[in-house]
N, C-alpha and C. Protein backbone atom coordinates (compact mmCIF):
# COMPACT_ATOMS: atom_id res chain seq x y z
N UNK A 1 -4.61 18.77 6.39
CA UNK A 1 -3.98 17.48 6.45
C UNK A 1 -3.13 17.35 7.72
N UNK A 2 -2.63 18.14 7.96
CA UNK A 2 -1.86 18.46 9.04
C UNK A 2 -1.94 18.26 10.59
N UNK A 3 -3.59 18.81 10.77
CA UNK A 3 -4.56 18.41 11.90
C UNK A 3 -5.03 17.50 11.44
N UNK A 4 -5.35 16.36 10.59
CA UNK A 4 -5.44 15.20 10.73
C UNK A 4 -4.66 14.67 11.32
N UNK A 5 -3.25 14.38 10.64
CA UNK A 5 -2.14 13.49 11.46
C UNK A 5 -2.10 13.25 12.78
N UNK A 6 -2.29 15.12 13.33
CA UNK A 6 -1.80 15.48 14.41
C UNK A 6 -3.28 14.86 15.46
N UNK A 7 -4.44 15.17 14.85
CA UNK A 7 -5.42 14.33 15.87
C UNK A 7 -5.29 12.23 15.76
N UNK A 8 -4.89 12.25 14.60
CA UNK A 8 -4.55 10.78 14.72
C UNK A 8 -3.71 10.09 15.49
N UNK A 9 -2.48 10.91 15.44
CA UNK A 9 -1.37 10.68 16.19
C UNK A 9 -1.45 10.37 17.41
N UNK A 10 -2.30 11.99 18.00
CA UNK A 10 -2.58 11.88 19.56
C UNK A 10 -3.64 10.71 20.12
N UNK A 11 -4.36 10.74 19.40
CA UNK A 11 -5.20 9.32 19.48
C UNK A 11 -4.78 7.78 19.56
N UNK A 12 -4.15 8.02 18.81
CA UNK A 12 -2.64 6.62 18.97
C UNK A 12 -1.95 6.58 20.38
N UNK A 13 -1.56 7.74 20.58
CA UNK A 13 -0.19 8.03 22.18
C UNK A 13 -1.30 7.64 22.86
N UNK A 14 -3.17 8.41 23.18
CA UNK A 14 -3.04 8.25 24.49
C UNK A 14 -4.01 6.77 24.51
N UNK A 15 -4.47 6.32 23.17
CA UNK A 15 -5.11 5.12 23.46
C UNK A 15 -3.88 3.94 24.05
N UNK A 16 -2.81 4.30 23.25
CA UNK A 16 -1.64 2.45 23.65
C UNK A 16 -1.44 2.93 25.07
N UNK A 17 -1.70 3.65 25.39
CA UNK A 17 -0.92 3.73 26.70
C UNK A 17 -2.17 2.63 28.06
N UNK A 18 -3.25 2.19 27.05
CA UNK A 18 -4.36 1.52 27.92
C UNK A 18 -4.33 -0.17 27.30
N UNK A 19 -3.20 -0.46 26.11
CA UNK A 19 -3.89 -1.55 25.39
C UNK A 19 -2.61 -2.31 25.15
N UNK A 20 -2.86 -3.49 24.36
CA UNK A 20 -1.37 -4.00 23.96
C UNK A 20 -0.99 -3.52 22.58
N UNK A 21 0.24 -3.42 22.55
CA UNK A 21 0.90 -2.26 21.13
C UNK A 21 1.29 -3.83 20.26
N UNK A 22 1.85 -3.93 18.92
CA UNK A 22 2.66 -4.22 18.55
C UNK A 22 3.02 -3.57 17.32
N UNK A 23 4.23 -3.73 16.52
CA UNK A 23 4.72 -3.17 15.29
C UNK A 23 4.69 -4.25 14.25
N UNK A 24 4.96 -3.73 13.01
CA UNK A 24 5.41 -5.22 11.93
C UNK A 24 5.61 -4.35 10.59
N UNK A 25 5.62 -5.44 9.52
CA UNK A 25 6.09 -5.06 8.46
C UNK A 25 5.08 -5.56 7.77
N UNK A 26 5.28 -5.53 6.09
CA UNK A 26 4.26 -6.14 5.19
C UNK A 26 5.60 -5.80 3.47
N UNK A 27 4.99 -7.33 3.04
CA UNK A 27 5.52 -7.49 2.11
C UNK A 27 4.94 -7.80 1.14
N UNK A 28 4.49 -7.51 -0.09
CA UNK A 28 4.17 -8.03 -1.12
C UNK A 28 4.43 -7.56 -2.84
N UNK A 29 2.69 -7.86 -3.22
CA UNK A 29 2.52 -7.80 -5.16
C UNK A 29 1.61 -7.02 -5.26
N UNK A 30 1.59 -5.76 -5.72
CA UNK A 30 0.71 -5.29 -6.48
C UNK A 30 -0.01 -5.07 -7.52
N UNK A 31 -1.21 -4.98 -8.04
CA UNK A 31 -1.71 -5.35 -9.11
C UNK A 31 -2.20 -2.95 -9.50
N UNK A 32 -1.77 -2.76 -10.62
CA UNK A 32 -2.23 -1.10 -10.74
C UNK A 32 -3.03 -1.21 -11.93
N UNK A 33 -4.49 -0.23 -11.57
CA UNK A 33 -5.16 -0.18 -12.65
C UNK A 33 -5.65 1.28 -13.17
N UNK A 34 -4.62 1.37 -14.33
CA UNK A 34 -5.49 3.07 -14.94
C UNK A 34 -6.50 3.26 -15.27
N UNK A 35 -7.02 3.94 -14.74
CA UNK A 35 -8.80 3.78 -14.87
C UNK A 35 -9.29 4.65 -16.35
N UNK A 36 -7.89 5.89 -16.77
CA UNK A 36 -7.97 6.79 -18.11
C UNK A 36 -7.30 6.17 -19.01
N UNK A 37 -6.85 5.26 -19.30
CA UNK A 37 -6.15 4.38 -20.44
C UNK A 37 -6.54 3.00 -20.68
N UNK A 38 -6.27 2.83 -21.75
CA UNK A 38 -6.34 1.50 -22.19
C UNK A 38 -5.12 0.52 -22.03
N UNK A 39 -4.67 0.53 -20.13
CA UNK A 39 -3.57 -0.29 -20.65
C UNK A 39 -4.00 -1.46 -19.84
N UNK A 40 -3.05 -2.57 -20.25
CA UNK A 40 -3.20 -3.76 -19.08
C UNK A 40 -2.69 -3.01 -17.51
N UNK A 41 -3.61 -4.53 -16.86
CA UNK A 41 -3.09 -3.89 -15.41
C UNK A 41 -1.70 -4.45 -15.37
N UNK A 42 -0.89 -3.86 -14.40
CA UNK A 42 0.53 -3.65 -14.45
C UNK A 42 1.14 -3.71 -12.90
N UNK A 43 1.74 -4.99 -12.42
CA UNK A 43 2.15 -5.38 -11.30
C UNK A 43 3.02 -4.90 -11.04
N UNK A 44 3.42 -4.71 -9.52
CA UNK A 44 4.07 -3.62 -9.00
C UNK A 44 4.94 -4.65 -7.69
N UNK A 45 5.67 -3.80 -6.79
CA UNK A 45 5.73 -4.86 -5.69
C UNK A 45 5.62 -3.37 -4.79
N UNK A 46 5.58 -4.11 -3.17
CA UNK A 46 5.11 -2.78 -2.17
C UNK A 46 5.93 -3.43 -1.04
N UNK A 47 6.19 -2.80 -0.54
CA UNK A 47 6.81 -2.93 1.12
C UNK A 47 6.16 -1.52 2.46
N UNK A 48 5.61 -1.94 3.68
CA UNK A 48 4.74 -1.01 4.69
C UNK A 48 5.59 -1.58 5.79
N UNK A 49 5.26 -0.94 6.66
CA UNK A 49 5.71 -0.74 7.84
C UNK A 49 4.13 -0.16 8.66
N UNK A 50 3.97 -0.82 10.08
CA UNK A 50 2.90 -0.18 10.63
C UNK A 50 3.27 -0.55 12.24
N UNK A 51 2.09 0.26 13.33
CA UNK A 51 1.95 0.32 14.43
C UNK A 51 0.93 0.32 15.26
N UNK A 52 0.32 -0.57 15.82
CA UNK A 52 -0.81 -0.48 15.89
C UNK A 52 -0.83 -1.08 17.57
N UNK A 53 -2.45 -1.45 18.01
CA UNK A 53 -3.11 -1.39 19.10
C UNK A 53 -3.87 -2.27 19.37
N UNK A 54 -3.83 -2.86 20.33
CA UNK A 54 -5.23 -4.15 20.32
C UNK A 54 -6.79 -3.18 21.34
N UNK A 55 -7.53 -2.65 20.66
CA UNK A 55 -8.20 -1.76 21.96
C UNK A 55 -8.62 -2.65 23.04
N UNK A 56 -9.91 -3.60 22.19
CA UNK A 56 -10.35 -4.59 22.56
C UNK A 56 -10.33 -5.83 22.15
N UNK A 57 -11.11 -6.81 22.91
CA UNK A 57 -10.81 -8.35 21.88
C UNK A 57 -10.70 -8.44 20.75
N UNK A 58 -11.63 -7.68 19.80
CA UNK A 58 -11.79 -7.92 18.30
C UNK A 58 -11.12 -6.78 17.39
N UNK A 59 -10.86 -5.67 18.30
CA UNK A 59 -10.98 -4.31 17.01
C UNK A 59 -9.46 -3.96 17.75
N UNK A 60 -8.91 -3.73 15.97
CA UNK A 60 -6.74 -2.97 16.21
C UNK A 60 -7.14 -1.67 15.35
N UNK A 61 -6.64 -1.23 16.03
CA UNK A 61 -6.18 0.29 15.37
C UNK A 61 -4.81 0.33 14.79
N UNK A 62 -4.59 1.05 13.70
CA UNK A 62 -2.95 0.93 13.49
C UNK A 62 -2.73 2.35 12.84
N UNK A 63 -1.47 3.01 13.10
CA UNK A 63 -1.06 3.99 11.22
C UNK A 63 0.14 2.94 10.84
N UNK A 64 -0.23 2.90 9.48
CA UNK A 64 -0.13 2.79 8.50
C UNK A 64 1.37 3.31 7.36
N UNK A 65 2.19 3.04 7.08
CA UNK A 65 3.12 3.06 5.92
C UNK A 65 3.32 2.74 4.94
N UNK A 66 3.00 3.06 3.78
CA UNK A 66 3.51 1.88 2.87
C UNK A 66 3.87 2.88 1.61
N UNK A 67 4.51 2.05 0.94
CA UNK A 67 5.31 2.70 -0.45
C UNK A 67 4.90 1.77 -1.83
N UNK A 68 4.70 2.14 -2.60
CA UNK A 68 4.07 1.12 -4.15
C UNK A 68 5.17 1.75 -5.08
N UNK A 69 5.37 0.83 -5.80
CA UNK A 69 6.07 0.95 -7.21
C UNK A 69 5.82 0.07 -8.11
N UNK A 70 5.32 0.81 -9.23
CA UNK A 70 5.04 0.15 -10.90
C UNK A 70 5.82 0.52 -11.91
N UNK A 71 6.60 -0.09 -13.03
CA UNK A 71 7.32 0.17 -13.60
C UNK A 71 6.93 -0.27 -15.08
N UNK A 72 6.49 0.88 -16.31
CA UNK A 72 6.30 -0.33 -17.36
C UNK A 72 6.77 -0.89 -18.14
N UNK A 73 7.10 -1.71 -18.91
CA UNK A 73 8.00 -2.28 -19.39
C UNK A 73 8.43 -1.38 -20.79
N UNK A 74 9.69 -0.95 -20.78
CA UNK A 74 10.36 -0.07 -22.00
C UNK A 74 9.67 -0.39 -23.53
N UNK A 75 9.02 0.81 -23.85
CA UNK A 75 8.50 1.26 -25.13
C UNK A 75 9.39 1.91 -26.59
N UNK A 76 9.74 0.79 -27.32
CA UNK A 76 10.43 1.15 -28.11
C UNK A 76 10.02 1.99 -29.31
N UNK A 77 9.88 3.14 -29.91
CA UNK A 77 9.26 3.43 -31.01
C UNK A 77 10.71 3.71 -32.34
N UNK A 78 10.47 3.06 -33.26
CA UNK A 78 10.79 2.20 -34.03
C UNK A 78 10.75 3.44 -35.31
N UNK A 79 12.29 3.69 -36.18
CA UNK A 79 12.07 4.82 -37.30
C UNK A 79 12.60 3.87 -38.76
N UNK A 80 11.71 3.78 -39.40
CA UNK A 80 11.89 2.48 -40.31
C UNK A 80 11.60 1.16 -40.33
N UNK A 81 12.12 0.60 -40.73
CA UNK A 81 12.27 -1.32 -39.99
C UNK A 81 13.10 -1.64 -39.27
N UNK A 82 14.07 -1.59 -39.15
CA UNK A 82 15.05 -2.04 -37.99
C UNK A 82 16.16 -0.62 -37.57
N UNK A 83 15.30 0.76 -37.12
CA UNK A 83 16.26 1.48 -36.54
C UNK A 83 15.29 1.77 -35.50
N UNK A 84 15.99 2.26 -34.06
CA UNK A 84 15.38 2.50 -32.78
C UNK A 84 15.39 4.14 -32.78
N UNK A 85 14.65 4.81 -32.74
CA UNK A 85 13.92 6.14 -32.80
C UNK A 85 14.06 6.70 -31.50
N UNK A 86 13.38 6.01 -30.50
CA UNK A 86 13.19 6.29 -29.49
C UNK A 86 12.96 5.10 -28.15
N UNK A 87 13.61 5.56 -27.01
CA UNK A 87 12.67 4.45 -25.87
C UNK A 87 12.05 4.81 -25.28
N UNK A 88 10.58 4.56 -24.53
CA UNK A 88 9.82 5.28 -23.73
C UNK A 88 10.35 4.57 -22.14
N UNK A 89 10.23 5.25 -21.17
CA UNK A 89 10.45 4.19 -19.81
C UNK A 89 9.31 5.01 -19.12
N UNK A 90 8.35 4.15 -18.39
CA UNK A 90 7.13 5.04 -17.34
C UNK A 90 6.74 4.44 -15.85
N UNK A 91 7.34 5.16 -14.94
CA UNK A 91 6.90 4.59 -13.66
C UNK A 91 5.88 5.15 -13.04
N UNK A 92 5.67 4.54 -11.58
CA UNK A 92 5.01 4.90 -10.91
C UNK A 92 5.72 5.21 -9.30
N UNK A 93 5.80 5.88 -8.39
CA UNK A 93 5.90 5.76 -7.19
C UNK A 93 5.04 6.25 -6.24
N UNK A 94 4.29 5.70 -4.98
CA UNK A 94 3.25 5.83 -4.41
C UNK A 94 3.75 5.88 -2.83
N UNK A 95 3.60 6.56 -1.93
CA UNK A 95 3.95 6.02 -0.92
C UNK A 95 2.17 7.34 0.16
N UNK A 96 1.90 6.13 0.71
CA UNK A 96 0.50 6.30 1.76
C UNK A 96 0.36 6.31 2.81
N UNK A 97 0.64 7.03 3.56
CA UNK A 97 0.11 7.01 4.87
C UNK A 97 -1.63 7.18 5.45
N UNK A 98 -1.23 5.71 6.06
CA UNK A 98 -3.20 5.55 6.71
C UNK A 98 -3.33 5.40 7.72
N UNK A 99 -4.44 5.39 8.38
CA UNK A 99 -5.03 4.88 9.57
C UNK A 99 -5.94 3.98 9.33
N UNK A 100 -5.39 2.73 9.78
CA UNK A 100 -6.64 1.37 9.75
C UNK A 100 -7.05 1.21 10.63
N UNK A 101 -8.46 0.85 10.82
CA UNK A 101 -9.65 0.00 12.02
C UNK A 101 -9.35 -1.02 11.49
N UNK A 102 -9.41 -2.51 12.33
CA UNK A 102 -8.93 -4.00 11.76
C UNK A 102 -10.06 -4.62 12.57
N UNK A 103 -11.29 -5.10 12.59
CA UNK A 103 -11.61 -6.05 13.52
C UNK A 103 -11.77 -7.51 13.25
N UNK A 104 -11.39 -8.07 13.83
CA UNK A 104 -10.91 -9.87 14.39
C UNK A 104 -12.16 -10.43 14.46
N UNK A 105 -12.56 -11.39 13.32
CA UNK A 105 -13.98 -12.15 13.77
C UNK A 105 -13.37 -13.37 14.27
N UNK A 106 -13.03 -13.35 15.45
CA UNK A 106 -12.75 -13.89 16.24
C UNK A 106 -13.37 -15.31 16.50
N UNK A 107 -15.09 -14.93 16.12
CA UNK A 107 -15.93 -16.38 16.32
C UNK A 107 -15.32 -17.18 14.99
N UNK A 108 -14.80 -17.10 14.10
CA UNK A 108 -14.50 -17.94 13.24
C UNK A 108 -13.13 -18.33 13.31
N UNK A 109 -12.53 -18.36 14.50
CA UNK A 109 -10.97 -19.12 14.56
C UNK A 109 -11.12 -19.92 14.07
N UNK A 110 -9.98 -21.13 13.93
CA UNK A 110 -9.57 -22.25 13.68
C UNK A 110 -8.34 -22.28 13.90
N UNK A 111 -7.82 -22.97 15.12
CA UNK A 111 -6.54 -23.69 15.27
C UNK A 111 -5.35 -22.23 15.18
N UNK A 112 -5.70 -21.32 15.67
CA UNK A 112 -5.01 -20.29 16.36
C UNK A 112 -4.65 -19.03 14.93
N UNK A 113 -5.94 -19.71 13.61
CA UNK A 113 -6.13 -18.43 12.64
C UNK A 113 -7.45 -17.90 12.84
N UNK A 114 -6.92 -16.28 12.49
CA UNK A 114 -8.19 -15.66 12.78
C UNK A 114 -8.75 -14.97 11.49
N UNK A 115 -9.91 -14.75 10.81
CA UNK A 115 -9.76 -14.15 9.89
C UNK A 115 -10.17 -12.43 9.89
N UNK A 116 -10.22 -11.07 9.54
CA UNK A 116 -10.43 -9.84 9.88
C UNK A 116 -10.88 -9.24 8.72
N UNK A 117 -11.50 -8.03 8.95
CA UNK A 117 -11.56 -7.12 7.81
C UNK A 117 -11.06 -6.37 8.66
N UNK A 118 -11.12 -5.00 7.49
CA UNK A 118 -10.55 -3.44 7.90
C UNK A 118 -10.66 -2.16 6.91
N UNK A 119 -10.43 -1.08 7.20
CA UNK A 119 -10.76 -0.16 6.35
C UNK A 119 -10.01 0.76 6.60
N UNK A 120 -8.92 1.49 5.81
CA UNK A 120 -8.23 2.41 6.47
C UNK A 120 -8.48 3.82 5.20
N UNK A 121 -8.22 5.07 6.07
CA UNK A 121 -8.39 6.45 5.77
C UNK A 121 -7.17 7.38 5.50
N UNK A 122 -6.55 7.89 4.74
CA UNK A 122 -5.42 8.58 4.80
C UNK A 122 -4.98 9.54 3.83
N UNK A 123 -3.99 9.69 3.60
CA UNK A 123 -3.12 10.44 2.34
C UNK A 123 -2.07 9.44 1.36
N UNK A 124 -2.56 10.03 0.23
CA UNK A 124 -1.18 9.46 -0.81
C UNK A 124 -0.85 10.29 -1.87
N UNK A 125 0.47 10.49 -1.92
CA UNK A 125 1.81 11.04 -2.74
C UNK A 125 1.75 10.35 -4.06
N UNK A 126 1.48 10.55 -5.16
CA UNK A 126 1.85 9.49 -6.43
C UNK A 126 2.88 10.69 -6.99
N UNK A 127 4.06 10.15 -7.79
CA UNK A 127 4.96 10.51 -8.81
C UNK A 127 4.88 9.93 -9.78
N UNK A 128 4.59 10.19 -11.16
CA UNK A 128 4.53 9.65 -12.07
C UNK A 128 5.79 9.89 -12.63
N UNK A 129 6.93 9.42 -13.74
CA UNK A 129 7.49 9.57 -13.87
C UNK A 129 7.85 9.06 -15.49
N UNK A 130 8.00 10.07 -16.77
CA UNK A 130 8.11 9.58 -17.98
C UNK A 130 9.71 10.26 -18.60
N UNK A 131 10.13 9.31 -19.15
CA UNK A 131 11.43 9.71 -20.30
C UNK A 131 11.05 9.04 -21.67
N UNK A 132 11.77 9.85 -22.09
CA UNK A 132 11.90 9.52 -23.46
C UNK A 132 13.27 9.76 -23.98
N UNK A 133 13.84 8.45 -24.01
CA UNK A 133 15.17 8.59 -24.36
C UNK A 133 15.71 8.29 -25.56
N UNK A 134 16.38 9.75 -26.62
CA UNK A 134 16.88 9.33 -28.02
C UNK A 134 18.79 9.22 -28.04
N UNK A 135 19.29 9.23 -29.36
CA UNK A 135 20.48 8.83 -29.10
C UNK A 135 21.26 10.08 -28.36
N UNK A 136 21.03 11.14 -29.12
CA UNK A 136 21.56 11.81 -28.31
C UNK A 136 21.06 13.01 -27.27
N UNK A 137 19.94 13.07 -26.71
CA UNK A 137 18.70 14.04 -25.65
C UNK A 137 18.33 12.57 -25.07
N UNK A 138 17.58 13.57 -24.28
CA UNK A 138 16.81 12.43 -23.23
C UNK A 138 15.53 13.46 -22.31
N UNK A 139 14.45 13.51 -22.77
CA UNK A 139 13.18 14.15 -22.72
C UNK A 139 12.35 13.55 -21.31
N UNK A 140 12.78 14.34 -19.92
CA UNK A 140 11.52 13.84 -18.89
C UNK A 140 10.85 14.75 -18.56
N UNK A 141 9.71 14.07 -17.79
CA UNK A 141 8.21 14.78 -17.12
C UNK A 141 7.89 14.13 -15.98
N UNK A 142 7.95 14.91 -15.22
CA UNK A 142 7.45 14.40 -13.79
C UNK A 142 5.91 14.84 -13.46
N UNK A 143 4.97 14.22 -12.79
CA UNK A 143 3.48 14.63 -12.46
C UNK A 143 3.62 14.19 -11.27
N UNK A 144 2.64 14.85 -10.05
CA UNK A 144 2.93 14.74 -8.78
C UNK A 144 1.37 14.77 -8.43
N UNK A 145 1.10 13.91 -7.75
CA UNK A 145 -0.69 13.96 -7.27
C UNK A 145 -0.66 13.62 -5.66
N UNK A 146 -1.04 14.16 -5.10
CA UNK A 146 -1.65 14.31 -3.70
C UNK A 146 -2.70 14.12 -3.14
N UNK A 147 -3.60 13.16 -2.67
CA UNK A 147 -4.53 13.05 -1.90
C UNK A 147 -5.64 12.07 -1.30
N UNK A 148 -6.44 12.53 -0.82
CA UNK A 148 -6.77 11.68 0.19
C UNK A 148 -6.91 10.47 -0.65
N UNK A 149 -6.74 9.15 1.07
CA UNK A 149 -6.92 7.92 -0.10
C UNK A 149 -7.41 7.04 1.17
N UNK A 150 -8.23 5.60 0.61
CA UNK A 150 -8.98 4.89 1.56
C UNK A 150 -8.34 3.41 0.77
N UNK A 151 -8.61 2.76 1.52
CA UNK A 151 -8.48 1.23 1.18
C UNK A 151 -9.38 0.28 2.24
N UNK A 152 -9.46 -0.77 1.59
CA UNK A 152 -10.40 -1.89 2.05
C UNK A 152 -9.39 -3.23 2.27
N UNK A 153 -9.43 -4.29 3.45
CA UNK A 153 -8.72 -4.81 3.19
C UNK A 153 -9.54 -6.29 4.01
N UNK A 154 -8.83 -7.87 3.36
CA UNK A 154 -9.42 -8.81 4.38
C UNK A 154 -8.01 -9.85 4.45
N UNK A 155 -8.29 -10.16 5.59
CA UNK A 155 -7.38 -11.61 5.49
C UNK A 155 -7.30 -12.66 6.88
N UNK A 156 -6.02 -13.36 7.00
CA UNK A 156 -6.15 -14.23 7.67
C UNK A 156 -5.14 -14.09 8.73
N UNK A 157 -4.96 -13.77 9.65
CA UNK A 157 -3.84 -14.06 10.67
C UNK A 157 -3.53 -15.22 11.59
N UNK A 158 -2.22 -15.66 11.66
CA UNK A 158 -2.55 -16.64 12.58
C UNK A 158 -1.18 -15.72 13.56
N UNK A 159 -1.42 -16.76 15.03
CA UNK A 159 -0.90 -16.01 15.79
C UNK A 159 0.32 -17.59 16.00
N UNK A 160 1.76 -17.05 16.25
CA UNK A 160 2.74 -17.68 15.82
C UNK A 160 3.35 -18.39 17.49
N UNK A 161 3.23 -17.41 18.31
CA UNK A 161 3.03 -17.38 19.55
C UNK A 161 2.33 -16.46 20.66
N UNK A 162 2.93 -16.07 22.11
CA UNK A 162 2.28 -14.90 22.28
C UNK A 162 2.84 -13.35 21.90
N UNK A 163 3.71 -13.87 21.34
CA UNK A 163 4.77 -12.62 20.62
C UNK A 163 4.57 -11.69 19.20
N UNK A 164 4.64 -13.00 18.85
CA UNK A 164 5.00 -13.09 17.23
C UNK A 164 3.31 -13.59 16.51
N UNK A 165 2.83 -12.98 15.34
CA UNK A 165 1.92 -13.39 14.71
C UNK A 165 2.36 -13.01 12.86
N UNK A 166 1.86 -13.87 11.98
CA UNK A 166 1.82 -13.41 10.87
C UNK A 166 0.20 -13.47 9.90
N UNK A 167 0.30 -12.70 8.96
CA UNK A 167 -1.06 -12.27 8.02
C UNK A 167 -0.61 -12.46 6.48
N UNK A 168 -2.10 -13.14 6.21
CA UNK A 168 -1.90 -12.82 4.44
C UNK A 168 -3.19 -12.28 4.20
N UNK A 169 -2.84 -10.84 3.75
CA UNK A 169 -3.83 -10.23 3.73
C UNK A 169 -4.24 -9.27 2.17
N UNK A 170 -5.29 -9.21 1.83
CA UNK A 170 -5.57 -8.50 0.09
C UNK A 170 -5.95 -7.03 0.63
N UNK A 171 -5.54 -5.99 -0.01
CA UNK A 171 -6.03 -4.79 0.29
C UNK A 171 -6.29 -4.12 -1.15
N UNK A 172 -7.86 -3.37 -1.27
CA UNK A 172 -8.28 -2.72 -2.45
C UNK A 172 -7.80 -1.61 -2.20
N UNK A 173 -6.89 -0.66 -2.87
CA UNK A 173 -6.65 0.74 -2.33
C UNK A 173 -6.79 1.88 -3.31
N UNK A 174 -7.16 2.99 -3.21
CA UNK A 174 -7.53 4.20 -4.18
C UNK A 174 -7.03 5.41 -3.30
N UNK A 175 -5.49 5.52 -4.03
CA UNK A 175 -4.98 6.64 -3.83
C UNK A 175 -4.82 7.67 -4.72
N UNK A 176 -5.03 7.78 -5.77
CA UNK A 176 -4.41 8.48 -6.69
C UNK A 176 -5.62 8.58 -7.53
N UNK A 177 -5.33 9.94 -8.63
CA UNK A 177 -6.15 9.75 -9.89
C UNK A 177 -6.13 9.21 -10.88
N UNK A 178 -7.47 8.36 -10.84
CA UNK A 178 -7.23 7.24 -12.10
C UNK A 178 -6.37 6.42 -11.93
N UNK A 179 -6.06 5.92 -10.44
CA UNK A 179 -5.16 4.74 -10.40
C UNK A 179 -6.01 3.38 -9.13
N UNK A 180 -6.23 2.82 -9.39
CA UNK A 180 -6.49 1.33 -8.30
C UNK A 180 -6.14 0.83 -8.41
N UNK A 181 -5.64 0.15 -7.07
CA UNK A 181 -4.57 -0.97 -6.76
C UNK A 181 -5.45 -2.55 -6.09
N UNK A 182 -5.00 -3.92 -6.67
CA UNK A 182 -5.40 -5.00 -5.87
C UNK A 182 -3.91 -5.35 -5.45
N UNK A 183 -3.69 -5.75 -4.12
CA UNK A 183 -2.48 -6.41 -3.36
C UNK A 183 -2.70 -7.44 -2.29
N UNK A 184 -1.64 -8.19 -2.88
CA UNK A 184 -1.62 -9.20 -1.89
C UNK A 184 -0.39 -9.07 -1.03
N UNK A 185 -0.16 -9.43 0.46
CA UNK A 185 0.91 -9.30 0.93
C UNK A 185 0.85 -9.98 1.78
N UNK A 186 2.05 -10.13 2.72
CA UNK A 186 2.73 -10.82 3.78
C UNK A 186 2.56 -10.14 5.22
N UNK A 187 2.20 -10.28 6.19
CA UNK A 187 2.44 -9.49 7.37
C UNK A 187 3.58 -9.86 8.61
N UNK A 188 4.46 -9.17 9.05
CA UNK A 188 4.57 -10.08 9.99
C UNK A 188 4.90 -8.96 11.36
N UNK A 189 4.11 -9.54 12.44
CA UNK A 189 4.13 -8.72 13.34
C UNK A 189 4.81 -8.77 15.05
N UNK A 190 5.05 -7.85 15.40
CA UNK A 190 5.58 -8.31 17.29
C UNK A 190 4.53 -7.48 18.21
N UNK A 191 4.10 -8.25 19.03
CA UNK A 191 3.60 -7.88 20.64
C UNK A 191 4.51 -7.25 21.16
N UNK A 192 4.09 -6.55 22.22
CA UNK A 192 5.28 -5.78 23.23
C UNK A 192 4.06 -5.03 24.48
């Protein structure tokens, strides 16, 4: 994993040094789906950070940041008819580092939006995180999963000036075991 980064990285330094760079953020909603349970899917929110490259007209290179969190809503289990036994509380925390290809179909502007796909390659961290809290103990378990993870993504950018551009963009992502994510988010980015 390690010599990944490290060939990605360098690939990053010595390509910007030929292209235009910019940075940005991303904001949104996540949608999480356990692929080993029977539960509903379970919305999350995410915040990324990225850096990327214009090589050529159509195709950006970027790495990639981002962090996910799902939280499910407190599980009461119930001793009798009206006494509280127990509460369950179960999260999620995700955070991914990728490398995306983005290319710009450019022939389909309109009025200074562009629309793109992309596909990015990387690593992801999941923490699962369970308690079980009685009146007087309080019972946790932590699970920790590691590995590689890809996502698919499309959307729309428009460019705001020659500076400034923003994106609303959906990304399918599979980081984890037995977990898929649909998200929608916000982009917003700077030239330099």
């Amino acid at each position: 994993m390690r010599l990944f980064i490290f060939t990605v990285l360098s690939f990053f330094v010595v390509s910007c040094l030929y292209s235009e760079q910019y940075v940005g953020m991303n904001l949104g909603t996540n949608t999480m789906i356990l692929t080993n349970e029977k539960h509903n899917p379970k919305s999350g929110w995410l915040a990324s950070c990225f850096f990327g490259y214009k090589s050529s007209e159509n195709i950006r290179m970027e790495i990639f940041f981002s962090y996910l969190r799902n939280e499910f809503k407190t599980k009461y289990n119930l001793e009798g008819k009206d006494t509280i036994k127990s509460k369950e509380y179960r999260t999620f925390n995700r955070m991914a580092y990728m490398a995306n290809v983005i290319y710009d179909l450019s022939k389909l502007s309109v009025q200074e939006i562009t629309p793109y796909v992309g596909f990015g390659l990387g690593y992801c961290k999941t923490t699962e995180k369970n308690k079980i809290k009685y009146d007087q103990e309080v019972e946790k378990d932590q699970f920790r999963d590691g590995r590689i993870a890809y996502q698919g993504m499309v959307g729309i950018r428009h460019s705001i000036d020659e500076i400034y551009s923003a994106s609303l963009e959906y990304k399918y992502f599979i980081g984890s075991s037995h977990i898929k994510d649909h998200s929608v988010g916000i982009n917003f980015a700077k030239n330099f």
